[in-house]
Protein backbone atom coordinates (compact mmCIF):
# COMPACT_ATOMS: atom_id res chain seq x y z
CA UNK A 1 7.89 -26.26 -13.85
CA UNK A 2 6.26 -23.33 -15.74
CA UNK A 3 3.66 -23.02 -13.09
CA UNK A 4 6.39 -23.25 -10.20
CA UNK A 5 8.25 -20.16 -12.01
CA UNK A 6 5.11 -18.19 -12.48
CA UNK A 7 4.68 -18.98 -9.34
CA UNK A 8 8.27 -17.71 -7.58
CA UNK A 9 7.80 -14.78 -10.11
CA UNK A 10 4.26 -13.57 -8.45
CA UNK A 11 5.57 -13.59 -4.58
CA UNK A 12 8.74 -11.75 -5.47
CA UNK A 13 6.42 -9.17 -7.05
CA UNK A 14 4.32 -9.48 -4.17
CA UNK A 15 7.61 -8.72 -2.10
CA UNK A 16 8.76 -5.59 -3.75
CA UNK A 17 4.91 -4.50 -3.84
CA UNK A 18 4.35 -4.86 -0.24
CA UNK A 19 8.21 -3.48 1.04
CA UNK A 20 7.25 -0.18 -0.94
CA UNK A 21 4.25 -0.82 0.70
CA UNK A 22 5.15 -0.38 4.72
CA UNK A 23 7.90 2.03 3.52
CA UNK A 24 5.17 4.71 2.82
CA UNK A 25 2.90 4.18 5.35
CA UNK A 26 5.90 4.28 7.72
CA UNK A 27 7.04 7.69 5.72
CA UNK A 28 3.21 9.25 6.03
CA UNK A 29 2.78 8.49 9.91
CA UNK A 30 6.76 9.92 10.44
CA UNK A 31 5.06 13.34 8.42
CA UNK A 32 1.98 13.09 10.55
CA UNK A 33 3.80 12.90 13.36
CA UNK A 34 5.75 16.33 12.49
CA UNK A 35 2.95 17.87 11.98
CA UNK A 36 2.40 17.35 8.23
CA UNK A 37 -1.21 16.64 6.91
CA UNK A 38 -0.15 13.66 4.46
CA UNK A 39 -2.31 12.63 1.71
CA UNK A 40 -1.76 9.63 -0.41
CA UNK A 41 -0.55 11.03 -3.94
CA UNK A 42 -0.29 7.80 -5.81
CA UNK A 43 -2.99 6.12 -5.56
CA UNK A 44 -2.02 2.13 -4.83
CA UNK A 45 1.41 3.38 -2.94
CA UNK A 46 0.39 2.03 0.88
CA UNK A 47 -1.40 -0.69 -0.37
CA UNK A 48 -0.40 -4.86 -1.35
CA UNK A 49 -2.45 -4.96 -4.18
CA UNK A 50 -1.58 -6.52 -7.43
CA UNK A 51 -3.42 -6.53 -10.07
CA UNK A 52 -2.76 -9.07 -12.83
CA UNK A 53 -4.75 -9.00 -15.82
CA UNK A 54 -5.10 -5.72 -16.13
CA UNK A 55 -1.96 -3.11 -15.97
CA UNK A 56 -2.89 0.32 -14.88
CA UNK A 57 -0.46 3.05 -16.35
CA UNK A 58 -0.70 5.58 -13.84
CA UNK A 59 0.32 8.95 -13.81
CA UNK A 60 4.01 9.25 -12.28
CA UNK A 61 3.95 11.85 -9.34
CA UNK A 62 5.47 10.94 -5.48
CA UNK A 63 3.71 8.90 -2.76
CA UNK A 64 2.57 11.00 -0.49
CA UNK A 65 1.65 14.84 -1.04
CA UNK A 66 1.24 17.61 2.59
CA UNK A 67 -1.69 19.16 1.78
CA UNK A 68 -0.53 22.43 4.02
CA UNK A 69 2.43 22.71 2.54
CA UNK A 70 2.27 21.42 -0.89
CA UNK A 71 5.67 19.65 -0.03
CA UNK A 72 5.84 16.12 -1.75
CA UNK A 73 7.58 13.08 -0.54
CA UNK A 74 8.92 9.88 -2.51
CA UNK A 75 9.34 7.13 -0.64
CA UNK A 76 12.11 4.83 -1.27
CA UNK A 77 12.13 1.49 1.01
CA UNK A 78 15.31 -0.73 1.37
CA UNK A 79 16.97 -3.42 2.60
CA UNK A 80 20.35 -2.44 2.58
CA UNK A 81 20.91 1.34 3.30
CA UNK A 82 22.35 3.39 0.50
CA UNK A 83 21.35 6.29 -1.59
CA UNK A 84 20.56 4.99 -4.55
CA UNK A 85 18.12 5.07 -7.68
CA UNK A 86 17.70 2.81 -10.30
CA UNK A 87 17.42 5.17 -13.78
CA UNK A 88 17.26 4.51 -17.41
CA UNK A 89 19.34 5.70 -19.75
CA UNK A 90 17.28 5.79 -22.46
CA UNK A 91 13.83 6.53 -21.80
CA UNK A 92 13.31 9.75 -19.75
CA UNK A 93 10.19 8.53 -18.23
CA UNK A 94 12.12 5.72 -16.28
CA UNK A 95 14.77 8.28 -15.18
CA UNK A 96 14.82 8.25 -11.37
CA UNK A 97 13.44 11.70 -11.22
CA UNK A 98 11.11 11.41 -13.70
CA UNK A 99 7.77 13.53 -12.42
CA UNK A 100 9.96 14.61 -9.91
CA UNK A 101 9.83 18.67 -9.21
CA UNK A 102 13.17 20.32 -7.28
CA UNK A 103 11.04 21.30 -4.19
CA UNK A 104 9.83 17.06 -3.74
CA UNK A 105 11.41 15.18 -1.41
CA UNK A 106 13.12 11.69 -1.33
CA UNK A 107 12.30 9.45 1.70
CA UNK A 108 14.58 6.62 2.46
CA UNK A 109 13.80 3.90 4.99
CA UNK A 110 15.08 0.55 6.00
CA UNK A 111 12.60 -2.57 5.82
CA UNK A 112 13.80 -6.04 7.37
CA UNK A 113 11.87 -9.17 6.76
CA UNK A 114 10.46 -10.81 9.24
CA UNK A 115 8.60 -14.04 8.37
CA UNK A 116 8.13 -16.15 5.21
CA UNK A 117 5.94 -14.32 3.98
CA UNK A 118 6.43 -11.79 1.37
CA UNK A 119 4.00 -9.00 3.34
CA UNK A 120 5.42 -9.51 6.57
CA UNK A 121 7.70 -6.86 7.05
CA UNK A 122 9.41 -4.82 10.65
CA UNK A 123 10.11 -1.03 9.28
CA UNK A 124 12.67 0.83 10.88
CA UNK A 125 11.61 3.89 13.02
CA UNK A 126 14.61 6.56 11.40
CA UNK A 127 13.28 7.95 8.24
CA UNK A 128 15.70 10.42 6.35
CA UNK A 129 14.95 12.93 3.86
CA UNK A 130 16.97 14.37 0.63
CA UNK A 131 15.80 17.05 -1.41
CA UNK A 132 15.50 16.32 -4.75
CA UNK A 133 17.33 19.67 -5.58
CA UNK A 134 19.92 18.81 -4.19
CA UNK A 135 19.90 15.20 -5.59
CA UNK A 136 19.80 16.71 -9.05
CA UNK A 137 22.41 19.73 -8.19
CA UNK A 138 25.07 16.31 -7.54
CA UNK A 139 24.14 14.84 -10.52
CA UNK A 140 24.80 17.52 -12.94
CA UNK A 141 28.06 18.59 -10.70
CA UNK A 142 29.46 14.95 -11.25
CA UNK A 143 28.77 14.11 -7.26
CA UNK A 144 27.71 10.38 -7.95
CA UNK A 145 28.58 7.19 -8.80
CA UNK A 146 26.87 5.67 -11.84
CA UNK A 147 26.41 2.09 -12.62
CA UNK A 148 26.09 1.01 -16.29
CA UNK A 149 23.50 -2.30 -17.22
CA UNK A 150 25.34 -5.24 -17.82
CA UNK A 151 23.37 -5.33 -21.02
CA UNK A 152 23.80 -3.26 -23.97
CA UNK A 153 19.97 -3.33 -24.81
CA UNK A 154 18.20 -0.37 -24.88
CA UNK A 155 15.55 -0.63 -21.63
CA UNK A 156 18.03 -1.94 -19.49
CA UNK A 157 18.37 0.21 -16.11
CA UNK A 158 21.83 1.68 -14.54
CA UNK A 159 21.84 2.47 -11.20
CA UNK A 160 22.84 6.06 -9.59
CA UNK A 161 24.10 6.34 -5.72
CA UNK A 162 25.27 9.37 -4.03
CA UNK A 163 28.11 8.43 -1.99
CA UNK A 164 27.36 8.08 1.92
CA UNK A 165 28.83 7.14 5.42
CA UNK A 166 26.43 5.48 6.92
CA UNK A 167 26.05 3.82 10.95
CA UNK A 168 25.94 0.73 11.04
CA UNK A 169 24.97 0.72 14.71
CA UNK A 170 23.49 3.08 17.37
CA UNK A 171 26.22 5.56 19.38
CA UNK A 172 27.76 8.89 20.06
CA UNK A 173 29.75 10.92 17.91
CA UNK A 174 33.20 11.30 19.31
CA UNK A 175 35.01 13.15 16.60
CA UNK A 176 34.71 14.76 13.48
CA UNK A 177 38.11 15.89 11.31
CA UNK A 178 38.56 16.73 8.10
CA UNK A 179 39.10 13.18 6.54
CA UNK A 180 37.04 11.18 9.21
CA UNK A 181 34.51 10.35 11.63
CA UNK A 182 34.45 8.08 14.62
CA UNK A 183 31.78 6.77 16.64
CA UNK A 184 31.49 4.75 19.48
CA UNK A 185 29.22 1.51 19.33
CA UNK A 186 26.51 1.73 21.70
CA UNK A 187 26.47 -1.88 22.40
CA UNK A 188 29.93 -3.08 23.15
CA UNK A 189 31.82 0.32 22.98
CA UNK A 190 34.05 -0.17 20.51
CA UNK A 191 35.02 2.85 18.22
CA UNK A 192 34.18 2.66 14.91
CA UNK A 193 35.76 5.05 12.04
CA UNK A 194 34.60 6.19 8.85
CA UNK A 195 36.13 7.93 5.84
CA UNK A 196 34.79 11.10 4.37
CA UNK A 197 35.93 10.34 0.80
CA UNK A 198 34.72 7.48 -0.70
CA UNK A 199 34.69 6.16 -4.12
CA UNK A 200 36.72 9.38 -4.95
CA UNK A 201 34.44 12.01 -3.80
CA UNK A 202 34.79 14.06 -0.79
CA UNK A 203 32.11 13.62 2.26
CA UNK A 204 30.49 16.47 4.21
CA UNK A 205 29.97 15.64 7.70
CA UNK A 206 25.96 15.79 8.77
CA UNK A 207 27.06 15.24 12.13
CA UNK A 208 28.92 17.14 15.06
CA UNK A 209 30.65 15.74 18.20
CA UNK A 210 28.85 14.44 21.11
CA UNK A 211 25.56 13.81 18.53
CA UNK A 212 23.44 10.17 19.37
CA UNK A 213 22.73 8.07 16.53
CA UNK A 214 20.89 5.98 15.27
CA UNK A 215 21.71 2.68 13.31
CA UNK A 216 21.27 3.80 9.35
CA UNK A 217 21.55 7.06 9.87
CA UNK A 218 23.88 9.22 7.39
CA UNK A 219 26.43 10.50 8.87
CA UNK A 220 28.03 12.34 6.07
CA UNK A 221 27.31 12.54 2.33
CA UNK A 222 27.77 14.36 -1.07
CA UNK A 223 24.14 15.96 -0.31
CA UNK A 224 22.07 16.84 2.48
CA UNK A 225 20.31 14.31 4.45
CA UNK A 226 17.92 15.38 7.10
CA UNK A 227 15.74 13.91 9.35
CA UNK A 228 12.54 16.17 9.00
CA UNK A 229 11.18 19.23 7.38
CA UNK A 230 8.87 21.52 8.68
CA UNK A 231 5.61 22.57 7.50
CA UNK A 232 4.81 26.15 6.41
CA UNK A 233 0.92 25.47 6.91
CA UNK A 234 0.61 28.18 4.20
CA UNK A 235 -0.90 26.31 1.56
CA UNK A 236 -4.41 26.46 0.74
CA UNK A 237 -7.38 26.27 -1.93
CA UNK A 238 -6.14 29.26 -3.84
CA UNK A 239 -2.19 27.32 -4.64
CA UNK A 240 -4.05 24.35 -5.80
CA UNK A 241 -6.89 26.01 -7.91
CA UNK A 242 -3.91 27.68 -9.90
CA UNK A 243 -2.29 24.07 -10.23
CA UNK A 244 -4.46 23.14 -12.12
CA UNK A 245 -3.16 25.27 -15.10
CA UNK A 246 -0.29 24.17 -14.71
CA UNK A 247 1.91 22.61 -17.70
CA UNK A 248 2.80 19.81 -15.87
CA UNK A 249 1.04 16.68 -15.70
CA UNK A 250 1.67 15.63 -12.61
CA UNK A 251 1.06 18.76 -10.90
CA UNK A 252 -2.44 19.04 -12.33
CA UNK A 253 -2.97 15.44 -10.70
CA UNK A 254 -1.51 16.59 -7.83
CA UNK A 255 -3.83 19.97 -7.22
CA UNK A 256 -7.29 17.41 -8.34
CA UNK A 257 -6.03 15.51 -5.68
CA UNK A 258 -5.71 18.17 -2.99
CA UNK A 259 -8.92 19.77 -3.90
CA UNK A 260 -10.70 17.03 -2.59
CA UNK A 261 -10.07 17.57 0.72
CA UNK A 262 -11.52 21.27 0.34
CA UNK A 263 -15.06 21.40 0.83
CA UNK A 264 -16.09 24.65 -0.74
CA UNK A 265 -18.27 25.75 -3.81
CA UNK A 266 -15.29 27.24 -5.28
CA UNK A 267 -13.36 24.40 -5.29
CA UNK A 268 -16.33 22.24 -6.52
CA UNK A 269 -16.78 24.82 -9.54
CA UNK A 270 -13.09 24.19 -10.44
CA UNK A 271 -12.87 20.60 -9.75
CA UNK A 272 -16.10 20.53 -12.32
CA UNK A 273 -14.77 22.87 -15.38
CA UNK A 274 -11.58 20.26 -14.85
CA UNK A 275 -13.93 17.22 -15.31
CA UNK A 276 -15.62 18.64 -18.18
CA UNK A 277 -12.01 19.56 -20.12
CA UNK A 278 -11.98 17.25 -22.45
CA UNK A 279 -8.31 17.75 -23.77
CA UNK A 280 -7.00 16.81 -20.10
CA UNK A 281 -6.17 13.45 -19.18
CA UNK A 282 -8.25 10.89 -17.77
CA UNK A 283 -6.84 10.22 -14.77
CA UNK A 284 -6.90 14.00 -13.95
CA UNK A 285 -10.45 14.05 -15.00
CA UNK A 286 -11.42 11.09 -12.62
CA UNK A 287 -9.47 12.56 -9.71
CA UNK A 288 -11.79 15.60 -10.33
CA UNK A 289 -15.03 13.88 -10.27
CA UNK A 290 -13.79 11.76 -7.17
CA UNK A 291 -13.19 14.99 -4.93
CA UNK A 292 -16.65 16.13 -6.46
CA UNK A 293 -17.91 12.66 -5.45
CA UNK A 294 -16.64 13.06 -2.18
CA UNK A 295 -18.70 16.07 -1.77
CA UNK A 296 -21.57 13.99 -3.44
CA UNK A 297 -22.06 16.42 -6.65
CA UNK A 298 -23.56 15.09 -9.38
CA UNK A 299 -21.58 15.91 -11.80
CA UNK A 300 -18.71 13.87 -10.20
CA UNK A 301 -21.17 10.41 -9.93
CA UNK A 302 -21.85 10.95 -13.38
CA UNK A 303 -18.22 10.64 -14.96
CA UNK A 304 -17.49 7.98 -12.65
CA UNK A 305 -20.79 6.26 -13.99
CA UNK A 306 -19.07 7.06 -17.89
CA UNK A 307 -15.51 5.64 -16.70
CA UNK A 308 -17.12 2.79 -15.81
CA UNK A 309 -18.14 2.05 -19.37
CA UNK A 310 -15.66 3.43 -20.57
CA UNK A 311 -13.74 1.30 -24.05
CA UNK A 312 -10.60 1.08 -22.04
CA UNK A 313 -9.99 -1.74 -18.96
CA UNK A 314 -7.26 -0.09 -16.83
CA UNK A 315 -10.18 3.18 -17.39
CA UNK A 316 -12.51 1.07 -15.75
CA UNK A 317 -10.70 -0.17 -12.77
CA UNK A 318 -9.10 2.20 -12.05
CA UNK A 319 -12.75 4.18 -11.54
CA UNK A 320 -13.47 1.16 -9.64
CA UNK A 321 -10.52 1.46 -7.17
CA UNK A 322 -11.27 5.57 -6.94
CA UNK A 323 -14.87 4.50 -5.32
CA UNK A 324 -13.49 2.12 -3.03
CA UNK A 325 -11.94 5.35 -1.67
CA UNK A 326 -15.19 6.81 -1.16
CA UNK A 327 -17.01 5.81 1.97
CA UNK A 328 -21.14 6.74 1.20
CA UNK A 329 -23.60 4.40 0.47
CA UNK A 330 -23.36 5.90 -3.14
CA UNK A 331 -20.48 4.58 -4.02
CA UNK A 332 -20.99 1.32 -2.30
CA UNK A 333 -23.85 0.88 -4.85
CA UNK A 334 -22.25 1.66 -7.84
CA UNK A 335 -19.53 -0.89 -6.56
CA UNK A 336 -22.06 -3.69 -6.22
CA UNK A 337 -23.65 -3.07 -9.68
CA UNK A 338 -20.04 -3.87 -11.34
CA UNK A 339 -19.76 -6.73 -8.75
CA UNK A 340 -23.01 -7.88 -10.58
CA UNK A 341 -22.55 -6.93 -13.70
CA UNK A 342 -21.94 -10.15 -15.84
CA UNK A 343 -21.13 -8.13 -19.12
CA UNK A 344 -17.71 -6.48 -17.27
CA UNK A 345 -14.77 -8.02 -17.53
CA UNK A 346 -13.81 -10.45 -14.30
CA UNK A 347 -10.82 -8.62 -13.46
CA UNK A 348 -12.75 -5.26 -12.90
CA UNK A 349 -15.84 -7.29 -11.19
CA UNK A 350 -12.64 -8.50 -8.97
CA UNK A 351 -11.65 -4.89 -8.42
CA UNK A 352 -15.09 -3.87 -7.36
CA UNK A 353 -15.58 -7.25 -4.92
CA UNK A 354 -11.83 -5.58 -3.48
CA UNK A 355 -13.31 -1.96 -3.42
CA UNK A 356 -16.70 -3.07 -1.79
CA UNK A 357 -13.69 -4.33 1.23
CA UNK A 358 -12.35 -0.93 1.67
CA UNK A 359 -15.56 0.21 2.62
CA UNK A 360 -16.57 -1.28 5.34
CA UNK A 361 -20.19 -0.60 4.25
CA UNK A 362 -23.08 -4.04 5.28
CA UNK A 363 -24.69 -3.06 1.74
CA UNK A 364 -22.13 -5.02 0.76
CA UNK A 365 -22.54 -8.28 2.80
CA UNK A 366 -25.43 -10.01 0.60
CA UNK A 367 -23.67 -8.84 -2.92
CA UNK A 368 -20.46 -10.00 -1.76
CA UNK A 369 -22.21 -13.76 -0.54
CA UNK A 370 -23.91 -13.85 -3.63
CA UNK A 371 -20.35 -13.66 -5.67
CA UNK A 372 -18.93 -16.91 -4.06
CA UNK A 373 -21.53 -18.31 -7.48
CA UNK A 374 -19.52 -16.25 -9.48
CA UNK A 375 -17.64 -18.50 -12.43
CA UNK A 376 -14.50 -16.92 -12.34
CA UNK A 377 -12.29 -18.05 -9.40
CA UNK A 378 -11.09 -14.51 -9.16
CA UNK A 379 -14.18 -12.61 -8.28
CA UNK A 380 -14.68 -15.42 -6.08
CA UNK A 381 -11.32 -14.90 -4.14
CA UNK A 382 -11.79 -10.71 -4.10
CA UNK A 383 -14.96 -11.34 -2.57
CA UNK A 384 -13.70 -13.73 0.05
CA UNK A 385 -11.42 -11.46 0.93
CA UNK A 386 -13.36 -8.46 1.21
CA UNK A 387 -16.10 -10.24 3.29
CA UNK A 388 -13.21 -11.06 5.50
CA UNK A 389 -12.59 -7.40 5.97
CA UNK A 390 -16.22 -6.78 6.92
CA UNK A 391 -16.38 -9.60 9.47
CA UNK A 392 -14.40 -7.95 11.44
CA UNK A 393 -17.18 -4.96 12.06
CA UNK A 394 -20.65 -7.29 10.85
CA UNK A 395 -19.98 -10.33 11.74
CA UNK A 396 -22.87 -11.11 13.86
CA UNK A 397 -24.92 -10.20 10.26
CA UNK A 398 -22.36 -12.73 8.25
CA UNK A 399 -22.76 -15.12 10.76
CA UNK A 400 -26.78 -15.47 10.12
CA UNK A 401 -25.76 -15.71 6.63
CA UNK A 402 -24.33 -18.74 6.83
CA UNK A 403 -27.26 -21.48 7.71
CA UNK A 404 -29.12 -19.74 4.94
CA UNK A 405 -26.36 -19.87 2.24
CA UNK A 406 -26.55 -21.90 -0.38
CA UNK A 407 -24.09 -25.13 -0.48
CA UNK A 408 -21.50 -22.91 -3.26
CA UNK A 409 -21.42 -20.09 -1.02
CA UNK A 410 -20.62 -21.37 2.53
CA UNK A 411 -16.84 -21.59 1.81
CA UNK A 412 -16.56 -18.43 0.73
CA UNK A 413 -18.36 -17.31 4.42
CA UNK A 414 -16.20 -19.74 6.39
CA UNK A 415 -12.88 -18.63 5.26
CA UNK A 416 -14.12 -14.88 5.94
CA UNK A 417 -15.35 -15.64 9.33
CA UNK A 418 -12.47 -17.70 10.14
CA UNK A 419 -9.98 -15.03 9.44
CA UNK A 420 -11.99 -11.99 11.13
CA UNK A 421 -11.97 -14.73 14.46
CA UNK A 422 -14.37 -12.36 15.61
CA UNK A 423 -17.10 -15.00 16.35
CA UNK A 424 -18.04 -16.87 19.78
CA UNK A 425 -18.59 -20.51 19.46
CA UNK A 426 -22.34 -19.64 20.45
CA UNK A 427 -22.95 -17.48 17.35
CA UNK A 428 -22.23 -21.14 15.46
CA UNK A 429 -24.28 -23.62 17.05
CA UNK A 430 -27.29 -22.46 15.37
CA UNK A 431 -25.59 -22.74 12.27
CA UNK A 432 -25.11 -26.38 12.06
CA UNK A 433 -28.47 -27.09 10.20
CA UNK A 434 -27.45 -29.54 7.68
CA UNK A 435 -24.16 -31.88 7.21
CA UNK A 436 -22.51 -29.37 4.54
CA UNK A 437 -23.01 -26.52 7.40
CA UNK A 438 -21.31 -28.88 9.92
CA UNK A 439 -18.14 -29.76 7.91
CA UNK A 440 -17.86 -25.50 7.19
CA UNK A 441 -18.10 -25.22 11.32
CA UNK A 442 -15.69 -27.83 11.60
CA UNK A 443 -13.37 -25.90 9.13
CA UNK A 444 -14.34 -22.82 11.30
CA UNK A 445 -13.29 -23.73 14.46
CA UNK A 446 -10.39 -25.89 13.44
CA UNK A 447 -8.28 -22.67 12.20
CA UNK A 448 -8.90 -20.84 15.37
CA UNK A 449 -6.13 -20.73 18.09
CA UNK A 450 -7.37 -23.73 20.26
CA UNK A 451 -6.39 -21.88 23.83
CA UNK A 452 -9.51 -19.17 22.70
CA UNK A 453 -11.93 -21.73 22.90
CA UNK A 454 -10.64 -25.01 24.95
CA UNK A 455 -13.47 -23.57 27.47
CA UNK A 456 -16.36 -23.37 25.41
CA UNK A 457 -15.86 -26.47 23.41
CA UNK A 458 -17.43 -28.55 25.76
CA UNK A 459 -20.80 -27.16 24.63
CA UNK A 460 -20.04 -28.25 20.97
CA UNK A 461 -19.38 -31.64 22.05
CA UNK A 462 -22.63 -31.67 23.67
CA UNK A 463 -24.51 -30.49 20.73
CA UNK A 464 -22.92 -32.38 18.12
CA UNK A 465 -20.16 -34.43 18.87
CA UNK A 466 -19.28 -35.05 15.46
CA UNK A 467 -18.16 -31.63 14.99
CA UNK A 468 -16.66 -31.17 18.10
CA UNK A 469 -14.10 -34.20 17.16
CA UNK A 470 -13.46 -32.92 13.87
CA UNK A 471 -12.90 -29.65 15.20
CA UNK A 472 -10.24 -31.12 18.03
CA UNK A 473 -8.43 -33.37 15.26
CA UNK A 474 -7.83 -30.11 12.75
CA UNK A 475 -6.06 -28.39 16.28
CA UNK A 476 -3.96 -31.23 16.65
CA UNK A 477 -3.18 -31.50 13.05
CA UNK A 478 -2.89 -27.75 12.86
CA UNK A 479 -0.52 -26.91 15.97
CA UNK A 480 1.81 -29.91 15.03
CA UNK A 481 5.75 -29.12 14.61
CA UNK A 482 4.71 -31.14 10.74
CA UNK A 483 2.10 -28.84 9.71
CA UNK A 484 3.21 -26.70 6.14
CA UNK A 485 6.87 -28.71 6.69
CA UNK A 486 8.45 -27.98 3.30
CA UNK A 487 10.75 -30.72 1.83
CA UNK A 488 13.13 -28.54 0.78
């Protein structure tokens, strides 16, 4: 039963991971598409990524930074739509604004599930935006609604909301009066009215007559809700360089991570003094040598090289994830070293098998086989994984791999080639040199979508009808109504 708990515990993580997860990459296209020129801030924020054994205590700043503007945006995804934070009432660094500055941005969007599974998620296209001025103006002026823990424990979290009317369908505004608002559904028509005071506040209507809109949207509110923000396009080197004197820790993170998309000598001069301050915090530090990495300096390879080595774990991988960010054949290499390394600890030889995936680099291919040896199960499953990503681009390399692999790596291969599906039955008949290669075609061809290759099969059966019927058994298996039938 322990297991089964451990078990429920890791793909609800996995679910709030991965809704945060589509929320900002559905916030950073919305800002591309304004006209913004987004840049992932926190590092981790668009992708499903958990890491277990080792807990990286990152710096606290918002998702996504506009590099010509210096705006920043916070991305909040939900399920239900309401403004709302979670916030601590005793530690200020889990307050809901914590690392928060009064020119940032709060993005709320609505996320719907849409399978099973805990990453499959449909994200709404409306995307509103509150200022986090105003957010902390209503706070201090009493404007909220604030929900004590159950608990009295120290730790445990209340929960803020700034009180909202909010459509719960498409339609057109048909009045607006000083204690309501009506709407009329787009679907059936009917005419739908909401109060402006709720919860004892007073609402102020976002919305005139004869407006369209959209299900979600806020309609009226104790702040400000809008639906974009326009870019100045007035921000450059010079803002940034200055950042990085700043007294604020996550604004010095912020500027190291702008400056990496400037590629000039006087932003590599300050990215380096920043890298060589040894007072500043790591993380800053590492940002610096990664934008001086980027522009393959030295000086930046070398502190990556000292992070790696460095007497802390979450130090170490979280140099590790920084070069999977990195596309040269540099940092491909260092990746593979760790990968290899059997004196690092599995979880960052994991991290580096994941990096090595983000690349989309072939130096990777025979490192990446050579892992499937690997002891720990972990490394082993990273590597998979990340050789799955690279089928999609190499596979004809991965596929000549395979009749050459040793027996302990040919899993490993299969399950990457079988999820890239990028193969042609063709590219496998030459692989079926020995009986262990012919159960891993088998396994292969089995998890592909039969209708792809009902035409080709024929040529399998001719070759080796062995495989061919243990291929056609795993489709019927596979495609039955039985298949993954839960009991419960």
């Amino acid at each position: 039963m322990a297991n089964r708990r451990a078990f429920k515990s890791d793909v609800s993580f996995l679910e709030k991971i991965s809704l945060g997860a589509v929320g900002t990459q559905r916030v950073f296209e919305h800002l591309r598409n304004q006209g913004h020129n987004p840049l992932e801030l926190e590092r981790g924020s668009m992708s499903f990524k958990i890491w277990k054994k080792i807990k990286i205590k990152r710096i606290r700043v918002p998702d996504i930074l506009c590099v010509s503007c210096g705006r920043r945006v916070e991305s909040r995804a939900k399920t239900t739509f309401e403004i709302s934070m979670s916030h601590s009432l005793s530690d200020p660094e889990r307050g809901w604004d914590y690392g928060l500055n009064d020119s940032d941005f709060v993005a709320l969007v609505i996320s719907k599930r849409v399978s099973d599974r805990p990453i499959d998620w449909r994200v709404d296209e409306l995307v509103q935006y509150i200022s986090v001025r105003d957010l902390r103006s209503a706070q201090r002026n009493n404007l909220i609604v604030l929900v004590k823990p159950k608990g009295a424990e120290e730790g445990f979290e209340a929960r803020i909301s700034w009180p909202a009317a909010v459509a719960k369908s498409a339609g057109i505004i048909e009045s607006v009066t000083n204690d309501r608002i009506q709407y009329r559904r787009e679907n059936d028509g009917r005419m739908i009215t909401l109060s402006l005071s709720k919860q004892g506040l007073n609402l102020n209507p976002l919305v005139r007559e004869g407006d369209a809109i959209s299900e979600n949207q806020v309609l009226a509110a104790v702040i400000p809700v809008v639906k974009q923000f326009p870019c100045s396009r007035k921000t450059g080197q010079g803002y940034y360089i200055t950042q990085l004197s700043s007294s604020s820790l996550s604004d010095r993170y912020t500027a190291v991570r702008a400056l990496s998309t400037f590629p000039s000598e006087i932003v590599c001069e300050a990215l380096i003094d920043k890298v060589n301050e040894g007072n500043e915090h790591i993380y800053v530090r590492l940002e610096a040598a990664a934008g001086l990495a980027r522009h393959n300096k030295e000086q930046g390879w070398s502190f990556i090289k000292q992070c790696l080595t460095d007497n802390y774990l979450q130090n170490r991988l979280e140099a590790v994830i920084a070069l999977g960010e990195i596309p040269n054949d540099t940092s491909c290499r260092l990746l593979c070293s760790v990968l290899t390394d059997n004196q690092q600890h599995p979880e960052i030889r994991a991290g580096a098998a994941w990096a090595l995936g983000e690349l989309d680099n072939n130096l990777a291919l025979s490192v990446l086989i050579d892992s499937f040896s690997a002891v720990d199960e972990g490394i082993r499953i990273e590597a998979a994984r990340a050789l799955a990503k690279l089928a999609s681009r190499f596979t004809g390399e991965i596929v000549k791999e395979f009749p050459r692999a040793a027996p302990d790596k040919r899993p490993g291969i299969a399950w990457a080639l079988s999820k890239s599906g990028k193969f042609k039955l063709e590219d496998l008949l030459n692989a079926l040199v020995d009986e262990d290669a012919r159960h891993w075609v088998s396994y292969i061809l089995g998890t592909q979508d039969q209708q792809r290759y009902i035409d080709q099969i024929e040529k399998l059966k001719a070759q080796d009808s062995e495989v061919y019927f243990a291929v056609t058994v795993l489709w019927k298996i596979m495609t039955s109504w039985v298949y993954n039938l839960e009991e419960y």
